[in-house]
Protein backbone atom coordinates (compact mmCIF):
# COMPACT_ATOMS: atom_id res chain seq x y z
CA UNK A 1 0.00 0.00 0.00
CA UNK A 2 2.98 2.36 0.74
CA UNK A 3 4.44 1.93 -2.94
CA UNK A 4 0.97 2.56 -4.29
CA UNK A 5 0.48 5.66 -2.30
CA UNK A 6 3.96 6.80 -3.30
CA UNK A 7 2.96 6.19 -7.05
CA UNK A 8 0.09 7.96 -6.63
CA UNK A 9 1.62 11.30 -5.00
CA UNK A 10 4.23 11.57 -7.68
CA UNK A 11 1.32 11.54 -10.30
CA UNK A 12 0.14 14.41 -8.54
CA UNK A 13 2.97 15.72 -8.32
CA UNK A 14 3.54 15.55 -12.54
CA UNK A 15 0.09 16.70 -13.02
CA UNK A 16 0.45 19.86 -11.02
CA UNK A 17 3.57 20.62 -12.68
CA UNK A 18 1.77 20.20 -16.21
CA UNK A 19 -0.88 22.24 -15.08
CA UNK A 20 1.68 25.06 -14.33
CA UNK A 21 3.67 25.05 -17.83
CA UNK A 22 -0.18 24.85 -19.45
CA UNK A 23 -1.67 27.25 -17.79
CA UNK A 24 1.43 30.08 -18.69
CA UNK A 25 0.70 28.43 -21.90
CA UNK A 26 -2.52 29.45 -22.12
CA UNK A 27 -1.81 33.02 -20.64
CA UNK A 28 0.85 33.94 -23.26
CA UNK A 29 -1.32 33.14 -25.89
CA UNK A 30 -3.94 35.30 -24.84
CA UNK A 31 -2.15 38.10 -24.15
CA UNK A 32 -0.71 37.54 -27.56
CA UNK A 33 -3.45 37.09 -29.62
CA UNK A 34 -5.25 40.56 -28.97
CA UNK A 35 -1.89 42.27 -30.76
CA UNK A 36 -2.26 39.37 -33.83
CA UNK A 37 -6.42 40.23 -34.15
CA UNK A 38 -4.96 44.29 -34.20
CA UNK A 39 -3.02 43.47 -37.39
CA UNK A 40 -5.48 41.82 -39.00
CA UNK A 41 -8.21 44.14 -38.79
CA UNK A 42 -5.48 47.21 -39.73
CA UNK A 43 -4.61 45.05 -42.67
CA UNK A 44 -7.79 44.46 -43.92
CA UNK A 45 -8.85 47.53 -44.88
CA UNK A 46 -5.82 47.82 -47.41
CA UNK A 47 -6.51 44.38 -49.36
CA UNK A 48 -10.27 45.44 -49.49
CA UNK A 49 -9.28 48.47 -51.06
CA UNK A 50 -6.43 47.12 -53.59
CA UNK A 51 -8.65 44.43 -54.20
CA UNK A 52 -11.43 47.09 -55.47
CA UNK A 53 -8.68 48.48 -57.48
CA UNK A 54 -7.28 45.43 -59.22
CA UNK A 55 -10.96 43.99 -60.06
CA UNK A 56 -12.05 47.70 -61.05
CA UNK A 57 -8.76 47.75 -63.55
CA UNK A 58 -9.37 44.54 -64.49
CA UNK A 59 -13.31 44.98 -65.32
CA UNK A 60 -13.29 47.96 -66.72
CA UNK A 61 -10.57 47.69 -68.76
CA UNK A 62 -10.94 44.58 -71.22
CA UNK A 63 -7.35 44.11 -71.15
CA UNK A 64 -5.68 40.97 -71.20
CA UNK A 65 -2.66 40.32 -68.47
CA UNK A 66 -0.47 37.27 -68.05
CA UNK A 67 -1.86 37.38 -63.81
CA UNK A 68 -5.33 37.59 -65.36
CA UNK A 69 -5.79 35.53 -68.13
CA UNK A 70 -6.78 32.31 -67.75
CA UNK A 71 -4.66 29.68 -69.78
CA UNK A 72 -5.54 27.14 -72.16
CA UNK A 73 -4.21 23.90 -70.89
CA UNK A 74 -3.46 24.18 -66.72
CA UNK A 75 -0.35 21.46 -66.43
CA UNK A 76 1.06 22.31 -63.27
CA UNK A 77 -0.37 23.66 -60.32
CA UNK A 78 0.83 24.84 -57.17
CA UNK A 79 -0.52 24.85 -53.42
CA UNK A 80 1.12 27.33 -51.14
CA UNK A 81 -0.14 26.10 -47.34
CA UNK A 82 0.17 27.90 -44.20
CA UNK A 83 1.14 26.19 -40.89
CA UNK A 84 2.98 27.40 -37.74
CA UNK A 85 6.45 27.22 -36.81
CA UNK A 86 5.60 25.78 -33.57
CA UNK A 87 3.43 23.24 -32.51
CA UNK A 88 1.01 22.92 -29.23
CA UNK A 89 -2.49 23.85 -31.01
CA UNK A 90 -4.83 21.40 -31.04
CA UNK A 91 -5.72 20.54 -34.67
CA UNK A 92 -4.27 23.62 -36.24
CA UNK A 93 -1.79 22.23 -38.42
CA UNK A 94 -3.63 19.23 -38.92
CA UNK A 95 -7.01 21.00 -39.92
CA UNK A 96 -4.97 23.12 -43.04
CA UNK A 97 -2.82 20.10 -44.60
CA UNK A 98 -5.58 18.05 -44.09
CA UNK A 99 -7.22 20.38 -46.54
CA UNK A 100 -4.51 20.85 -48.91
CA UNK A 101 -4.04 16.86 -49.09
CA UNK A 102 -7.66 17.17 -50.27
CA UNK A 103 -6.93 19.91 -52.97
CA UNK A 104 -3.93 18.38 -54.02
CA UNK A 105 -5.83 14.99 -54.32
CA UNK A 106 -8.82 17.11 -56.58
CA UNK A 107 -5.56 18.95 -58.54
CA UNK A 108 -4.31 15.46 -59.40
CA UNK A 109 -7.86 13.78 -60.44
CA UNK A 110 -8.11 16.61 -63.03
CA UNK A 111 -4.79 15.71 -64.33
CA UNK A 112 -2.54 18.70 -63.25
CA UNK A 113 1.03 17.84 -61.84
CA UNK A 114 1.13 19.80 -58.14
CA UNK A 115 3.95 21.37 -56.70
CA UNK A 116 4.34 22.76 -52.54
CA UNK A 117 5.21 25.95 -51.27
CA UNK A 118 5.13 25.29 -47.50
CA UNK A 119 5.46 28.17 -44.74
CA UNK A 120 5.97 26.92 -41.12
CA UNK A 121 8.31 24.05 -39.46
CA UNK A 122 5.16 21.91 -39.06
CA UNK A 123 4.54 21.98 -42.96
CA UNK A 124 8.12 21.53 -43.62
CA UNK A 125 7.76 18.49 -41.31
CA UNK A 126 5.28 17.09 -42.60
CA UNK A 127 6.36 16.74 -46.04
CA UNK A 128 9.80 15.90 -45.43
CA UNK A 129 8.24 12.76 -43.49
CA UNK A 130 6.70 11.37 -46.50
CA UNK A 131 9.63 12.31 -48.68
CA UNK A 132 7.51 15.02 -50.21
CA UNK A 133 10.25 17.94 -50.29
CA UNK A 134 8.71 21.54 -51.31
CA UNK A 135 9.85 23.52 -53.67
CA UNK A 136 10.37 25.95 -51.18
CA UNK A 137 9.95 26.86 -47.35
CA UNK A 138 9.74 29.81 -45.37
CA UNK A 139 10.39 29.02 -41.63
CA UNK A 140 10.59 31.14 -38.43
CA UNK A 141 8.28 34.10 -39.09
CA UNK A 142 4.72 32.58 -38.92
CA UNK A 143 4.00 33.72 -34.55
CA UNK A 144 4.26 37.72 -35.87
CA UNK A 145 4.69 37.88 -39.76
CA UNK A 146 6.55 40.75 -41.36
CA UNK A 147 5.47 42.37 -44.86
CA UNK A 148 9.14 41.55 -45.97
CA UNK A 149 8.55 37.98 -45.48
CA UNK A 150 5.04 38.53 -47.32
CA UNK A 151 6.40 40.28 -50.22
CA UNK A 152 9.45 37.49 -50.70
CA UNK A 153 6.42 34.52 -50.97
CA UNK A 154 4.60 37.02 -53.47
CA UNK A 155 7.56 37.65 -55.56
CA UNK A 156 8.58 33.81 -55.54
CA UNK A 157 5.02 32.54 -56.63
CA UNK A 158 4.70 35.42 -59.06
CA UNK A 159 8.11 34.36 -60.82
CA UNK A 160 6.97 30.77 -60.54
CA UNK A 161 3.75 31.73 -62.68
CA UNK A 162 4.93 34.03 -65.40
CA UNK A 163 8.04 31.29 -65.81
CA UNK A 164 7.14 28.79 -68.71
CA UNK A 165 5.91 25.05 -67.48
CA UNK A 166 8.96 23.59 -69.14
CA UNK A 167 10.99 25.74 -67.34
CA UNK A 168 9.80 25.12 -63.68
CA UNK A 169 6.88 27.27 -63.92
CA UNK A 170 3.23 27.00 -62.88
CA UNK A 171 0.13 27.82 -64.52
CA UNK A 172 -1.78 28.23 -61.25
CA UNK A 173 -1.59 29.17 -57.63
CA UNK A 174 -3.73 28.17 -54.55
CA UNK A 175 -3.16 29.10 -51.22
CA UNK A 176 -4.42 27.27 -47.80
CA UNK A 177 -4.57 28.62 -44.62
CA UNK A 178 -6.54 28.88 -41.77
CA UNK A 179 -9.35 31.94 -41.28
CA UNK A 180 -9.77 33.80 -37.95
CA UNK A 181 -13.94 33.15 -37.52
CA UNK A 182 -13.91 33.25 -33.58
CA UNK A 183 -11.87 32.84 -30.32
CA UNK A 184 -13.52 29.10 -30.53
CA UNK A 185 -13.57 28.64 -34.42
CA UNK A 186 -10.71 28.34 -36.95
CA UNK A 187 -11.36 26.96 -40.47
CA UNK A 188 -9.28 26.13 -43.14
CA UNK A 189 -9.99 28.49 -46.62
CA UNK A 190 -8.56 27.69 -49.83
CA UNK A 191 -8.24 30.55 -52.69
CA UNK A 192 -7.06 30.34 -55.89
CA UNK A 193 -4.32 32.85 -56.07
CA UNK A 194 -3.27 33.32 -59.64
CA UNK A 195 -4.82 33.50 -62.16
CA UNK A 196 -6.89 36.30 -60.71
CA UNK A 197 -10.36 35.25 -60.35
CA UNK A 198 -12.31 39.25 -60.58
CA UNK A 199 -15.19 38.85 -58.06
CA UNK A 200 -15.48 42.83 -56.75
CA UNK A 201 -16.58 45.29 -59.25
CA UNK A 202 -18.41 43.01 -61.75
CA UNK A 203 -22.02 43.19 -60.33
CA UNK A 204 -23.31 46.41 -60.12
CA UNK A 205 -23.97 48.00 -56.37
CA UNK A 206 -26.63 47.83 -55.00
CA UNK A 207 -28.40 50.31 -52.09
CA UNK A 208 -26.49 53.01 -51.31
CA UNK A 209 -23.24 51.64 -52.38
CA UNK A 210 -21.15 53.08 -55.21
CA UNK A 211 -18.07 51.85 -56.69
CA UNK A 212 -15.27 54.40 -56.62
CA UNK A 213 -14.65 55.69 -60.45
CA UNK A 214 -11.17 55.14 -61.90
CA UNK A 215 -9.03 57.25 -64.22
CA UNK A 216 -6.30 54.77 -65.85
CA UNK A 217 -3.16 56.78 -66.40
CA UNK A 218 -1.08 56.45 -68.17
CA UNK A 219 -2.72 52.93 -69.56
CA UNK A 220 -4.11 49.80 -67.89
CA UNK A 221 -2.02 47.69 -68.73
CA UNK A 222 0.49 49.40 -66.94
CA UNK A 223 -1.73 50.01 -63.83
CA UNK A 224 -2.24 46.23 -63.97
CA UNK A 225 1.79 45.85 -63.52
CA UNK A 226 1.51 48.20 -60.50
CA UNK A 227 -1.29 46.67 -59.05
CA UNK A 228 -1.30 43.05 -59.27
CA UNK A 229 2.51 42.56 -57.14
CA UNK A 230 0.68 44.51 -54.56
CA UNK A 231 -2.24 42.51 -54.66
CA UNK A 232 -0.43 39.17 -54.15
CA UNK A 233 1.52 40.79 -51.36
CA UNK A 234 -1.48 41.86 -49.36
CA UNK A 235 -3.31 38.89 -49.73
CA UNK A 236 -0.34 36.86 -48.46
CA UNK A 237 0.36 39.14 -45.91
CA UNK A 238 -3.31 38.94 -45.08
CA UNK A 239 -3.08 35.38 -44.78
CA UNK A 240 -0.01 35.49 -42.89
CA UNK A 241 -1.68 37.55 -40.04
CA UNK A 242 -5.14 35.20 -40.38
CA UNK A 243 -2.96 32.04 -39.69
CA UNK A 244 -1.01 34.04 -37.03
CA UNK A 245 -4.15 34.74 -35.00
CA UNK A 246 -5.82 31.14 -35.70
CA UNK A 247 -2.69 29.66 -34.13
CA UNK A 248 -2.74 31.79 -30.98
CA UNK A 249 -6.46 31.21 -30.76
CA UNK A 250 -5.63 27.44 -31.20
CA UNK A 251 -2.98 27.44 -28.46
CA UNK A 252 -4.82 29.31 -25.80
CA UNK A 253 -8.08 26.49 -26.25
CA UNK A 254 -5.64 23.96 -26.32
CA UNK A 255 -3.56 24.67 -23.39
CA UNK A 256 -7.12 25.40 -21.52
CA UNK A 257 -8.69 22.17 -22.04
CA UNK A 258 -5.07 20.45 -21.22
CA UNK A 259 -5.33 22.34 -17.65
CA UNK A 260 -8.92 20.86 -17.32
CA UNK A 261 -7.84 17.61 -17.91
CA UNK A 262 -4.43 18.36 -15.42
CA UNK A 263 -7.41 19.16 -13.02
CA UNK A 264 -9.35 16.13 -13.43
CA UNK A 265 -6.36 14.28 -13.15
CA UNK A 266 -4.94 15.88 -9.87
CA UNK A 267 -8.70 15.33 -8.38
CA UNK A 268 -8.88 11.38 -9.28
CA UNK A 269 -5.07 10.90 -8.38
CA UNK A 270 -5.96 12.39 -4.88
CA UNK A 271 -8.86 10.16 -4.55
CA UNK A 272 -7.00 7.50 -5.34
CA UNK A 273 -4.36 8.36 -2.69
CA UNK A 274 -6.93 9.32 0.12
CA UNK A 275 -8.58 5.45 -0.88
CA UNK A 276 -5.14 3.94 -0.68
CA UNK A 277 -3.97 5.73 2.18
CA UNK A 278 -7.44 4.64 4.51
CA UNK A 279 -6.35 1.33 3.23
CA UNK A 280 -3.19 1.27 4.42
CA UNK A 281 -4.57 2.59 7.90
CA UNK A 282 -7.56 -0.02 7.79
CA UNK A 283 -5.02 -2.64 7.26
CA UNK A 284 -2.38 -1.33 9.81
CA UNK A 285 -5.60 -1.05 12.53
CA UNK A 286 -6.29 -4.59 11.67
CA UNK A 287 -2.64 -5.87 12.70
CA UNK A 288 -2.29 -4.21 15.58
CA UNK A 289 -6.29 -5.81 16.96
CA UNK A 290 -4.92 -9.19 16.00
CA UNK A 291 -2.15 -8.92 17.48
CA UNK A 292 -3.57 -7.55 21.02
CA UNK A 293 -5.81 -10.94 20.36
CA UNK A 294 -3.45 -13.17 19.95
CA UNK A 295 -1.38 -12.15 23.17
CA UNK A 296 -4.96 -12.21 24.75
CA UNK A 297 -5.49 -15.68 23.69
CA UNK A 298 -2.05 -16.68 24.95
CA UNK A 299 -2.64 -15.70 28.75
């Protein structure tokens, strides 16, 4: 009974000490995420607005662009995905490849060769593990993105699709990630990047809303060439902050429900011990009254 108490008390022991590292956990995240949610909403704003811009260029226009134009024949495709550098989130990770495993399983049915861009350690992981090595990886700035590491993905993927297939190129561009929806809800959104599907400015307002009017100097096609780098960038960068915010929201409901179950465990461990413990008493009472009876018995 002593061992078993002993056992028991050092499992309390472990659980309390989980329950600490958690529960800091938990608290770092939250403090954290408040800053990530700031950046999103003060980037949102801008890719609304450049996005009016580009689809506004684009519609208005009727001029064809190589980031526009959709091709003939789509041979090879490519899947940018967005995971975290660390790990410690609950399904985060596993929620966004699981749904670029799915895209790159529909890519494949329709007969299009697919390529990776992966940005995180846990993406980089994962592939490497099934001896799937991406084309290219951007590690260490996923827990507070920078523009510059936004605008290095945007001018990689954009070289990637003007490049010729038989040179290495790619004839389109999806990105998966996961969407801030709530503190509680995370899910995984896949876009098609490039080419640029125009979905603002093509229906006309409606209510009291009126598109902005646009003077194209000194020609579209240049204001396209202007535009379009930006766009990419602050959609990436968007998604950058997104997956930044999802992670912390992740962690901090992770690390909460792992201090509930540190809880539970410290409360059934103790009951255990009290159990074993009144056992060990019962049993040591028990002696001792047998004993007085036997050197009763013997006088």
């Amino acid at each position: 009974m002593g061992a078993q108490l002993r056992v028991y008390r050092q499992k309390i022991r472990s659980a309390q000490t989980t329950k600490k590292i958690t529960r800091a956990m938990e608290l770092i995240a939250a403090s954290r995420i408040q800053k990530a949610l700031q950046r999103v909403s003060a980037s949102t704003p801008y890719a609304r607005a450049v996005t009016r811009a580009v689809s506004a260029v684009a519609t208005y226009s009727n001029v064809g662009h190589v980031l526009t134009t959709e091709p003939e024949t789509i041979h090879r495709a490519a899947v940018l995905v967005f995971t975290s550098d660390r790990g410690l989130a609950g399904a985060f990770n596993a929620n966004v490849l699981r749904a670029s495993e799915e895209l790159t399983t529909l890519l494949t049915e329709q007969g299009k060769e697919v390529v990776h861009f992966v940005v995180g350690r846990r993406g980089v992981s994962y592939f490497n593990f099934r001896k799937r090595t991406p084309e290219r990886a951007w590690i260490g700035d996923t827990d507070a993105p920078s523009f510059a590491t936004a605008q290095e993905i945007g001018e990689e993927i954009v070289a990637r699709f003007v490049q010729s297939t038989a040179e290495g190129g790619v004839d389109e561009i999806h990105i998966v990630y996961n969407r801030f929806v709530s503190m509680l809800t995370q899910e995984p959104e896949v876009v098609r990047l490039l080419p640029l599907e125009v979905v603002e400015g093509v229906e006309e307002p409606g209510g009291a809303e009126v598109f902005p009017l646009y003077e194209f100097e000194p020609e579209p096609e240049k204001v396209l060439d202007a535009l379009l780098p930006v766009y990419i960038e602050s959609r990436i960068f968007n998604a950058l902050l997104q997956s930044a915010a999802s992670k912390q929201a992740a962690t901090q409901k992770a690390m909460k429900s792992a201090s509930d179950n540190a809880d539970k465990l410290i409360r059934d461990y103790t009951r255990l011990a009290n159990n074993a413990r009144q056992a060990e008493i019962t049993q040591q009472i028990s002696e001792i009254v047998g004993g007085a009876d036997a050197l009763g018995s013997a006088k």
